[in-house]
PDB file of N, CA and C in Angstrom:
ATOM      1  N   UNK A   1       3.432   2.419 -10.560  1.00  0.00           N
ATOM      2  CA  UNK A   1       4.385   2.355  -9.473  1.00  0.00           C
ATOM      3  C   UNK A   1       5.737   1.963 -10.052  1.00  0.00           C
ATOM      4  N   UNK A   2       6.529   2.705  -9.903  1.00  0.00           N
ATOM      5  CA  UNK A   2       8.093   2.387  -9.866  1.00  0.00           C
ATOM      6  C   UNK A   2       9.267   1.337  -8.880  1.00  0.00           C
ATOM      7  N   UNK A   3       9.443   0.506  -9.347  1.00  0.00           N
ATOM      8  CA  UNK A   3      10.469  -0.800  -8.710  1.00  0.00           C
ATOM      9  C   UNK A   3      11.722  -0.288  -8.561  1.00  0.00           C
ATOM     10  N   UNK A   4      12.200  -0.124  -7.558  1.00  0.00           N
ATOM     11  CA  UNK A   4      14.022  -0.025  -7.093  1.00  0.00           C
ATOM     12  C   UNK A   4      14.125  -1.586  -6.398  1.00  0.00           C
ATOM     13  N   UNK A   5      15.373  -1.423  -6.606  1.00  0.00           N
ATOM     14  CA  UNK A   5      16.277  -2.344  -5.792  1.00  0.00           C
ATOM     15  C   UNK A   5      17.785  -1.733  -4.829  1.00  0.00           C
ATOM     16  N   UNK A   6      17.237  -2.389  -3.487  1.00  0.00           N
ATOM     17  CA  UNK A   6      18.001  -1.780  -2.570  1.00  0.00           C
ATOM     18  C   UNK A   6      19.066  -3.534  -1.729  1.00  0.00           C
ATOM     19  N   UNK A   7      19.602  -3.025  -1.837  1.00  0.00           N
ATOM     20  CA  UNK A   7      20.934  -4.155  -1.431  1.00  0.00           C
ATOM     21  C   UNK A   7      21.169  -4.212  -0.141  1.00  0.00           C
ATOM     22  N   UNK A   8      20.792  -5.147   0.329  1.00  0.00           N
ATOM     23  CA  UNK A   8      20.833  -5.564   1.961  1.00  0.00           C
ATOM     24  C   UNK A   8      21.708  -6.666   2.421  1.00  0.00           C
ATOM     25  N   UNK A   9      22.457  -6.190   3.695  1.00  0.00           N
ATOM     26  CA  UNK A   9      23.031  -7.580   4.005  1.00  0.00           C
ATOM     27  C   UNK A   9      21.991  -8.706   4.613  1.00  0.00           C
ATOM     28  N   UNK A  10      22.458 -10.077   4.655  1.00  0.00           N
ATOM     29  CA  UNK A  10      21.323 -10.870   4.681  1.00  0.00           C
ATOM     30  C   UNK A  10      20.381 -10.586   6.282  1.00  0.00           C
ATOM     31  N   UNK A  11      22.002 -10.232   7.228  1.00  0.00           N
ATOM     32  CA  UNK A  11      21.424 -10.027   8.795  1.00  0.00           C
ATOM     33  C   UNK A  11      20.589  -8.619   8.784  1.00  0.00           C
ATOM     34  N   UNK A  12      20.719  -7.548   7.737  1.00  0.00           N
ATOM     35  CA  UNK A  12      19.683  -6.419   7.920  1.00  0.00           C
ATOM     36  C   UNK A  12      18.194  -7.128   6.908  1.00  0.00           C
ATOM     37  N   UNK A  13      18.350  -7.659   6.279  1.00  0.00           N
ATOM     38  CA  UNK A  13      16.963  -8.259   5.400  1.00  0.00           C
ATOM     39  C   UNK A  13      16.463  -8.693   6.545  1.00  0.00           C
ATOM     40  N   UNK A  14      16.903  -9.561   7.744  1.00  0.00           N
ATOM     41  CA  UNK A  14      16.642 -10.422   8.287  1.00  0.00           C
ATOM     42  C   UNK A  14      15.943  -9.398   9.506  1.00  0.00           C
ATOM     43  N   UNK A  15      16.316  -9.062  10.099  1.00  0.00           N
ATOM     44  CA  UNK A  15      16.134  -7.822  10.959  1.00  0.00           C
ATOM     45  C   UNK A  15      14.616  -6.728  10.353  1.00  0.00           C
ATOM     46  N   UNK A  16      14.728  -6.691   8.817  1.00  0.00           N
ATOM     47  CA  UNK A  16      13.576  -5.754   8.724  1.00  0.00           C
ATOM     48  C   UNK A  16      12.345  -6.763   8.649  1.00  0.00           C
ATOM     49  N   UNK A  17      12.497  -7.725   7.964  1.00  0.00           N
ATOM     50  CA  UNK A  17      11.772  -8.794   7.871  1.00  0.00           C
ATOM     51  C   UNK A  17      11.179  -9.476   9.081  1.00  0.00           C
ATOM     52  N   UNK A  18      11.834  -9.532   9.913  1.00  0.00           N
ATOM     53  CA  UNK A  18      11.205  -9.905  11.455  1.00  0.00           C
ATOM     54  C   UNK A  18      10.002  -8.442  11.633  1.00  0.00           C
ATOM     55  N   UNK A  19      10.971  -7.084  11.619  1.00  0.00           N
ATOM     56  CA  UNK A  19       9.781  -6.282  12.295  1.00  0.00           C
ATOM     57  C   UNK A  19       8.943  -6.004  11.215  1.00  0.00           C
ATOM     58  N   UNK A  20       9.056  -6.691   9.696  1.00  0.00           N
ATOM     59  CA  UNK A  20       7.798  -6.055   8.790  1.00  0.00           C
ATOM     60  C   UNK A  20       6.702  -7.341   9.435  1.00  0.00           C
ATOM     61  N   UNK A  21       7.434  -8.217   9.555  1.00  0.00           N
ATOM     62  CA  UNK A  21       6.392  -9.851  10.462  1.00  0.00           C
ATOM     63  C   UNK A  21       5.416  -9.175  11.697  1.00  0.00           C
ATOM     64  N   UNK A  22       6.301  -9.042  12.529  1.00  0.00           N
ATOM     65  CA  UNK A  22       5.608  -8.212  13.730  1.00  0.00           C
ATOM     66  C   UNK A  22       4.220  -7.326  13.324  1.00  0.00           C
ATOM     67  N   UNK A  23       4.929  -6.443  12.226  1.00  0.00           N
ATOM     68  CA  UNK A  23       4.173  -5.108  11.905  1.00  0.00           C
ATOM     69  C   UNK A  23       2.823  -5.524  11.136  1.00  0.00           C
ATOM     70  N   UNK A  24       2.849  -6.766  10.843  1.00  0.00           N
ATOM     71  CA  UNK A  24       1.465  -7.426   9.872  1.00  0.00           C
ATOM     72  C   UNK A  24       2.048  -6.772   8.291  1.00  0.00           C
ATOM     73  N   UNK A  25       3.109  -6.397   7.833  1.00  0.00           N
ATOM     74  CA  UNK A  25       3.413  -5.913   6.820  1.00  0.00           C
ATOM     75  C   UNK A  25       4.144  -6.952   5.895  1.00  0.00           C
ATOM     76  N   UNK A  26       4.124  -6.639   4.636  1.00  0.00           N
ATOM     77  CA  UNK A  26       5.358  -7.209   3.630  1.00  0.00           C
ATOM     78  C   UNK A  26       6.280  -6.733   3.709  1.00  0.00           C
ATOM     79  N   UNK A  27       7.738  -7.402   3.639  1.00  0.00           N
ATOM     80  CA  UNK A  27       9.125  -6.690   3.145  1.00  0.00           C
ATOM     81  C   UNK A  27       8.906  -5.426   2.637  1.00  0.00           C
ATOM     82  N   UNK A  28       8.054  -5.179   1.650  1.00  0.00           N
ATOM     83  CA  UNK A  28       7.958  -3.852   0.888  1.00  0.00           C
ATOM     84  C   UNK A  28       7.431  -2.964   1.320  1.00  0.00           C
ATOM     85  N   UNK A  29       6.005  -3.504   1.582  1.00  0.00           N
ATOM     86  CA  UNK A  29       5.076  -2.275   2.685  1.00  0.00           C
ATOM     87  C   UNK A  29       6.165  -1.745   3.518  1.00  0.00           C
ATOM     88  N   UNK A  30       6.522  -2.816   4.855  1.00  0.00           N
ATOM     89  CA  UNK A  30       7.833  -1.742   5.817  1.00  0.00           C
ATOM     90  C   UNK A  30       8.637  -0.915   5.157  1.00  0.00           C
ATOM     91  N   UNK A  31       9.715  -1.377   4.085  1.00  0.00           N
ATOM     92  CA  UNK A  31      10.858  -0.495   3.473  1.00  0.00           C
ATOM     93  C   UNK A  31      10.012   0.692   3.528  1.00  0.00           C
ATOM     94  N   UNK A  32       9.219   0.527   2.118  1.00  0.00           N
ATOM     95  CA  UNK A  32       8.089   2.007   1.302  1.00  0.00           C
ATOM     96  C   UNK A  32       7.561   2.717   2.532  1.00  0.00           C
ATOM     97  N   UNK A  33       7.146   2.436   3.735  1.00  0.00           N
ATOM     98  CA  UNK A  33       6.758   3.257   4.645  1.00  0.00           C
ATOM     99  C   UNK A  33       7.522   3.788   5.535  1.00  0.00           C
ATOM    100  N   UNK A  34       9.118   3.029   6.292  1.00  0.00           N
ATOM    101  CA  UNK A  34       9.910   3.462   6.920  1.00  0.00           C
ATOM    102  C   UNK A  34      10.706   4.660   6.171  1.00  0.00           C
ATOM    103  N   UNK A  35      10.783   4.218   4.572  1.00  0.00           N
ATOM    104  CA  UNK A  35      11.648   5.149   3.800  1.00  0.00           C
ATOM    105  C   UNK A  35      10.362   6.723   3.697  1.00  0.00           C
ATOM    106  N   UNK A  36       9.314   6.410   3.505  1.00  0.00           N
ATOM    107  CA  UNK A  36       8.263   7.662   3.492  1.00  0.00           C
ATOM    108  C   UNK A  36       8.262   8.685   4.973  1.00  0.00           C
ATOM    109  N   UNK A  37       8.133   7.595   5.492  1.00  0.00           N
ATOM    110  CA  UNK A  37       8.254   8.537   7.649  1.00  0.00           C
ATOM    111  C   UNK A  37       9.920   8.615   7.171  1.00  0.00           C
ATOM    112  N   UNK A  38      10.928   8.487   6.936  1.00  0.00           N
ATOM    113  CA  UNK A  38      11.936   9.443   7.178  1.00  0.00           C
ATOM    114  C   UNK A  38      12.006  10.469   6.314  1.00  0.00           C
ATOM    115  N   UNK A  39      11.478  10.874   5.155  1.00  0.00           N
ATOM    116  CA  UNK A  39      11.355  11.803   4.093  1.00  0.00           C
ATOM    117  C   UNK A  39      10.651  12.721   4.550  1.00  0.00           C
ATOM    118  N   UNK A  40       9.359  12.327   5.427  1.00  0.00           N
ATOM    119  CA  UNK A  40       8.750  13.384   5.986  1.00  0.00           C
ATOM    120  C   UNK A  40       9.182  14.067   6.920  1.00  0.00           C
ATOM    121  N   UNK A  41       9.904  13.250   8.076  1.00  0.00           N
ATOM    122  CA  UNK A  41      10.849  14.003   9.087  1.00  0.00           C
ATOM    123  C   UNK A  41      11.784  14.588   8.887  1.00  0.00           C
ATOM    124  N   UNK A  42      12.546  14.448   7.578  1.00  0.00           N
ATOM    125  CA  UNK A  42      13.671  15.183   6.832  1.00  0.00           C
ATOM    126  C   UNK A  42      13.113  16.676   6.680  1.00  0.00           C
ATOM    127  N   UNK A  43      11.552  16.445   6.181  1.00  0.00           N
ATOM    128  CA  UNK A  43      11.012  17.339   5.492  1.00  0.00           C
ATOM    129  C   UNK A  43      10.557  18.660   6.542  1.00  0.00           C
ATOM    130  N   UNK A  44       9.951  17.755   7.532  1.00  0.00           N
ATOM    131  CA  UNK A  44       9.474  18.393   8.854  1.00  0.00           C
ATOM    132  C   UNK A  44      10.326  19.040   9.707  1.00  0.00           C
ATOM    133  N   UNK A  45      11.800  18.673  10.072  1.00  0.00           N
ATOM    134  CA  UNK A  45      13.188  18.997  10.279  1.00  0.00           C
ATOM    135  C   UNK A  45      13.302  20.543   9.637  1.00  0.00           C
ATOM    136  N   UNK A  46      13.328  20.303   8.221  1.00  0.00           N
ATOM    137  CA  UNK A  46      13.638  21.483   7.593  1.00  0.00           C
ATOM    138  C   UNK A  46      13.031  22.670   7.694  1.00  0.00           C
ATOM    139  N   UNK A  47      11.725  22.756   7.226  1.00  0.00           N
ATOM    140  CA  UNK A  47      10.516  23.518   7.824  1.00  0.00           C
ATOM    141  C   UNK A  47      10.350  24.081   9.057  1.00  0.00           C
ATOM    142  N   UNK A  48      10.383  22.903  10.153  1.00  0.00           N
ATOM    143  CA  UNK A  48      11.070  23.878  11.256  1.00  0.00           C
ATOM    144  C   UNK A  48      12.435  24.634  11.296  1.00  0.00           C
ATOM    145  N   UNK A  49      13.495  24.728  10.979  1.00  0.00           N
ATOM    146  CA  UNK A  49      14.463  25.192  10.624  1.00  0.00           C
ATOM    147  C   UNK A  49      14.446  26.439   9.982  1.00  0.00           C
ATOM    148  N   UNK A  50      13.955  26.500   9.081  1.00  0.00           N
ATOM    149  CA  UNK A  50      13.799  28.128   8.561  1.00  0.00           C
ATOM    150  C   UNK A  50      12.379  28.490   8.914  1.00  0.00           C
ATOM    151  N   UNK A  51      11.698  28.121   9.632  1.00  0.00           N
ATOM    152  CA  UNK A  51      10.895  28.785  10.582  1.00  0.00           C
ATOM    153  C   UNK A  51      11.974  29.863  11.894  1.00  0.00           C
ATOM    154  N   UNK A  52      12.656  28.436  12.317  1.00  0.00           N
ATOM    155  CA  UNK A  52      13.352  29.757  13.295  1.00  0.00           C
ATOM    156  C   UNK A  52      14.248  30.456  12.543  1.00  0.00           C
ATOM    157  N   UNK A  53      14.562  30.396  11.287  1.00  0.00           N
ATOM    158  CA  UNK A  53      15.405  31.443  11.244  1.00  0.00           C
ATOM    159  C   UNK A  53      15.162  32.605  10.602  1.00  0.00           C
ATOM    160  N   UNK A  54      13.679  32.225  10.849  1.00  0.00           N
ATOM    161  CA  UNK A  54      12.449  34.035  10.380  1.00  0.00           C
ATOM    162  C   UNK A  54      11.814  34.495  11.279  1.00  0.00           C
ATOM    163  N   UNK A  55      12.032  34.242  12.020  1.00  0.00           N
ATOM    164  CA  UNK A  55      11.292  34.576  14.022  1.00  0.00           C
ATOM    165  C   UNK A  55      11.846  35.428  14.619  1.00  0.00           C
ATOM    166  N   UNK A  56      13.031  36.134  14.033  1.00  0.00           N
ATOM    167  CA  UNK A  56      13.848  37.023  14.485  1.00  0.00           C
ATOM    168  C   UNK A  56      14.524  36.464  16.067  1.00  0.00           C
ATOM    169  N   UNK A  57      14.711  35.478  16.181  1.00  0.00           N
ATOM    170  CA  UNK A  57      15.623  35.051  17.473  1.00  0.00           C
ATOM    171  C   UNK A  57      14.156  34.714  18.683  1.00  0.00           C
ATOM    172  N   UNK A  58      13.364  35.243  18.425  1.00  0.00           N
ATOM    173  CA  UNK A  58      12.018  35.543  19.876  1.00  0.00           C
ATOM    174  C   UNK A  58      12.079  34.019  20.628  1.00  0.00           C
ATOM    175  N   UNK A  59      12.635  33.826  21.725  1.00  0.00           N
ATOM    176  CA  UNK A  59      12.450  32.434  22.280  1.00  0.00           C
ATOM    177  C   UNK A  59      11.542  32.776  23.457  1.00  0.00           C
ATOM    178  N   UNK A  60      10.515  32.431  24.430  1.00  0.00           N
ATOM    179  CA  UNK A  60       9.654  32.238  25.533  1.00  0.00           C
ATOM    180  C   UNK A  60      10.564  30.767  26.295  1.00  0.00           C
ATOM    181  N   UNK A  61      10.140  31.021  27.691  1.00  0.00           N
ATOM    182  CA  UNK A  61      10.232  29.784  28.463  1.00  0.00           C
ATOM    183  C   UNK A  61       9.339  29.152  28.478  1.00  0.00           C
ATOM    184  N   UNK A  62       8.917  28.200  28.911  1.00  0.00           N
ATOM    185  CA  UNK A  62       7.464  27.203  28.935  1.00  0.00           C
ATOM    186  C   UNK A  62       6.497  27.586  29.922  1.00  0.00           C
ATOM    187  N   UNK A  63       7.338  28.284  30.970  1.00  0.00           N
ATOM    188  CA  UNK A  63       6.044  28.753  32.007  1.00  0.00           C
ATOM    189  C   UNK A  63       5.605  30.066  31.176  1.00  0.00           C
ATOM    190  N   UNK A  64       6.166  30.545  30.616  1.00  0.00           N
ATOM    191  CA  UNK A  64       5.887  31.892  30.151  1.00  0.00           C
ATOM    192  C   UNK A  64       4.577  31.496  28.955  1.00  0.00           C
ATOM    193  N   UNK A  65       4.488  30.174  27.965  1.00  0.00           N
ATOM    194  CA  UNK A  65       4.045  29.947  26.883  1.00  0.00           C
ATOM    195  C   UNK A  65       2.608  29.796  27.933  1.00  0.00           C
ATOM    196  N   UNK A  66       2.699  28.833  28.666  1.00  0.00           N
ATOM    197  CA  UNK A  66       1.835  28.467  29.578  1.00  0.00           C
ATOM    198  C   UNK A  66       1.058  30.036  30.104  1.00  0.00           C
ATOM    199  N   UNK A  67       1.544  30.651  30.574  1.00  0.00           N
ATOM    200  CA  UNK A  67       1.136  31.725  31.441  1.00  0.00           C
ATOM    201  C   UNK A  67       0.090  32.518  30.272  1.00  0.00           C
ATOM    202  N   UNK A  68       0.912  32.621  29.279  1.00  0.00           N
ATOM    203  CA  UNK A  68       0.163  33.852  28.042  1.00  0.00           C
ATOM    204  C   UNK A  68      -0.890  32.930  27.297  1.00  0.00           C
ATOM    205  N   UNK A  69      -0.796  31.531  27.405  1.00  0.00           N
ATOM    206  CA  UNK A  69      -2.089  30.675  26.658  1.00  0.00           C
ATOM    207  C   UNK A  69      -3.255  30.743  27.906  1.00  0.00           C
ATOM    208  N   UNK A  70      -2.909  30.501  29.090  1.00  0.00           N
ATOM    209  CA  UNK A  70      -3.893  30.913  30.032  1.00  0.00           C
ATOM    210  C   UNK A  70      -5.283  32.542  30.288  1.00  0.00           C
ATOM    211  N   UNK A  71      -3.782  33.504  30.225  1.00  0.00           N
ATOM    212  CA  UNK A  71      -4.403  34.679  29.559  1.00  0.00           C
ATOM    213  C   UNK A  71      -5.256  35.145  28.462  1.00  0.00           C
ATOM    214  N   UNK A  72      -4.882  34.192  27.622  1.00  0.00           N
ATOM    215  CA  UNK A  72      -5.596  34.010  26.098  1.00  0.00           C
ATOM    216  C   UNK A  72      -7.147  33.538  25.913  1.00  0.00           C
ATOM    217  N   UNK A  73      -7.350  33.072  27.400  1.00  0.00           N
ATOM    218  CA  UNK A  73      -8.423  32.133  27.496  1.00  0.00           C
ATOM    219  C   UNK A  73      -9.468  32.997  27.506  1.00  0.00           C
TER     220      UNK A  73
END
């Protein structure tokens, strides 16, 4: 495992440290996992993103998604 150091003001240490308390976590566990769930949503963000922009434009309304999953049945 690889060690960084990330520079916090004392009122944000203080702030993550309360909700890593809450969370049953260490200082580190929270950072390493809040910083992992935003990498993935970065990641997940993107992916959807050039998904739509290979779909050729095709958008449905929701009753319509609804209507044709019903049909499907």
């Amino acid at each position: 495992m690889t060690m960084c150091g990330i520079d916090f003001a004392e009122s944000e240490r203080a702030l993550i440290q309360d909700s890593a308390d809450g969370a049953g976590m260490s200082f580190s566990e929270f950072v390493r996992s809040a910083a992992l769930e935003k990498a993935e949503d970065m990641a997940d963000t993107e992916a959807y993103n050039e998904a739509l922009d290979g779909d050729g434009g095709t958008r449905y309304p929701m009753e319509e998604v609804v209507r044709m999953a019903a049909e499907a049945e």
